[in-house]
C-alpha atoms as a PDB file:
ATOM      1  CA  UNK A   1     107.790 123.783  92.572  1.00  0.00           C
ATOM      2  CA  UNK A   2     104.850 124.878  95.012  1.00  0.00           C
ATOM      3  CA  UNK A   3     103.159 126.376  92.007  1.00  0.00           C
ATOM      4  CA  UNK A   4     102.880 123.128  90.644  1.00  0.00           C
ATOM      5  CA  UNK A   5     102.299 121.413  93.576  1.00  0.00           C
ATOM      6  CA  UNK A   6      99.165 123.258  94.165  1.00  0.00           C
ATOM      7  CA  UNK A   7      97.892 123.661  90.804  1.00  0.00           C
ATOM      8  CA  UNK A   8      97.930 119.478  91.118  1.00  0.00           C
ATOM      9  CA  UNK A   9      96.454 119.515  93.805  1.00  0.00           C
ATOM     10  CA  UNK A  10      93.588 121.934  92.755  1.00  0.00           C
ATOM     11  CA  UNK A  11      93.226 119.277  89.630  1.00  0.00           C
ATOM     12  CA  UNK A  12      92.967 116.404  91.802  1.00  0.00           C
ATOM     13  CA  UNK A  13      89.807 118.651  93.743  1.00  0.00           C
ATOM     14  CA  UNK A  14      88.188 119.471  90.837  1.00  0.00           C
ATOM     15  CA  UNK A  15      88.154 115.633  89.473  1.00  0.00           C
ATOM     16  CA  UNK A  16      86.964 114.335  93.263  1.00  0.00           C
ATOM     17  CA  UNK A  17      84.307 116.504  93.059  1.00  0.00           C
ATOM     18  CA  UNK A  18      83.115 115.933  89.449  1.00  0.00           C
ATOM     19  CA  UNK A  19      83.349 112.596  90.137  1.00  0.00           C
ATOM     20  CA  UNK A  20      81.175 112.903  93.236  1.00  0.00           C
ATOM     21  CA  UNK A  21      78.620 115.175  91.895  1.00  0.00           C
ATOM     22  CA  UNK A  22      77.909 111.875  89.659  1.00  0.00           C
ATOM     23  CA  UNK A  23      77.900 109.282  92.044  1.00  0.00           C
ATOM     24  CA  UNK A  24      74.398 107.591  93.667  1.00  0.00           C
ATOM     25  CA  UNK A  25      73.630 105.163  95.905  1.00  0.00           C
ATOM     26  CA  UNK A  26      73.074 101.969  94.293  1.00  0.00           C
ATOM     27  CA  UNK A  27      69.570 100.335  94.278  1.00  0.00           C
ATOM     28  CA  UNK A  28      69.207  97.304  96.980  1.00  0.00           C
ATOM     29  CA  UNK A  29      68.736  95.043  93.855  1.00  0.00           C
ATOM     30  CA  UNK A  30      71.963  96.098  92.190  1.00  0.00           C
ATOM     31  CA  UNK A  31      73.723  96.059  95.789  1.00  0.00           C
ATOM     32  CA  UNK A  32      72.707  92.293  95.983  1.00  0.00           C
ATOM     33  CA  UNK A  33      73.996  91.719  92.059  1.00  0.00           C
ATOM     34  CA  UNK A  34      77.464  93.033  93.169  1.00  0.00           C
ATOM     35  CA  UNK A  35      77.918  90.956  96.434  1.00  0.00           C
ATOM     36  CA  UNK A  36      76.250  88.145  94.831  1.00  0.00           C
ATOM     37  CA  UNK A  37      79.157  88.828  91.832  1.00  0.00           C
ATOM     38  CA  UNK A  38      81.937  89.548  94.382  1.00  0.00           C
ATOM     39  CA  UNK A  39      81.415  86.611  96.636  1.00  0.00           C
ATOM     40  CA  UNK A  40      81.360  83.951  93.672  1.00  0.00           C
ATOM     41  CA  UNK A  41      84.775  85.548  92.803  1.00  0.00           C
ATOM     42  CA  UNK A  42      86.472  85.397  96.153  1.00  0.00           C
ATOM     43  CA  UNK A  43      84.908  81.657  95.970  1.00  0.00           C
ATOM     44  CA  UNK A  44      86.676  80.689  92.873  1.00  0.00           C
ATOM     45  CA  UNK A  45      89.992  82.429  93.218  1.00  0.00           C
ATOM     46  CA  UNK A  46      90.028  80.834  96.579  1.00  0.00           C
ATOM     47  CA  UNK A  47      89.669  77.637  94.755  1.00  0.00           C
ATOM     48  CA  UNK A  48      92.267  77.699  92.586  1.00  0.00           C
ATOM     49  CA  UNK A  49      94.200  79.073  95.109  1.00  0.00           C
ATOM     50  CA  UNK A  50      93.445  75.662  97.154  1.00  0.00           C
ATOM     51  CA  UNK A  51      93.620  73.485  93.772  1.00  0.00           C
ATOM     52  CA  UNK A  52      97.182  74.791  93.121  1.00  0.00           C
ATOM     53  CA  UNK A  53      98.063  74.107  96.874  1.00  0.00           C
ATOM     54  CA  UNK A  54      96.986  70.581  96.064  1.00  0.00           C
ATOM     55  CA  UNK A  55      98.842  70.262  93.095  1.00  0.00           C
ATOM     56  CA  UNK A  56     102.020  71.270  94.216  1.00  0.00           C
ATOM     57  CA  UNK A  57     101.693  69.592  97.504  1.00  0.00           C
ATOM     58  CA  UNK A  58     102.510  71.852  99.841  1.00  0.00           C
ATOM     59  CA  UNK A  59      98.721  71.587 101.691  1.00  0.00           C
END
């Protein structure tokens, strides 16, 4: 049971730090494309959030 435990646990490592060793820091125009992205989506799920409220009257 520990066995397995840590030879999980040594997988999980070794994937974290693959995965970080490929990482970078995004560019300031690709940082503005993903808020840009992000904040239209949080507009229109809002929305239809708010359009549903309407619709089923409980506003």
């Amino acid at each position: 049971m520990l066995k397995k435990s840590l030879s999980q646990l040594s997988s999980f490592y070794k994937s974290c730090t693959r995965v970080w060793r490929i990482l970078k820091k995004p560019s300031k125009e690709e940082f503005q494309s993903i808020a840009k992205v992000s904040a239209i989506g949080i507009l229109v799920i809002g929305f239809i959030g708010f359009l549903i409220s309407l619709l089923l009257g409980q506003f």
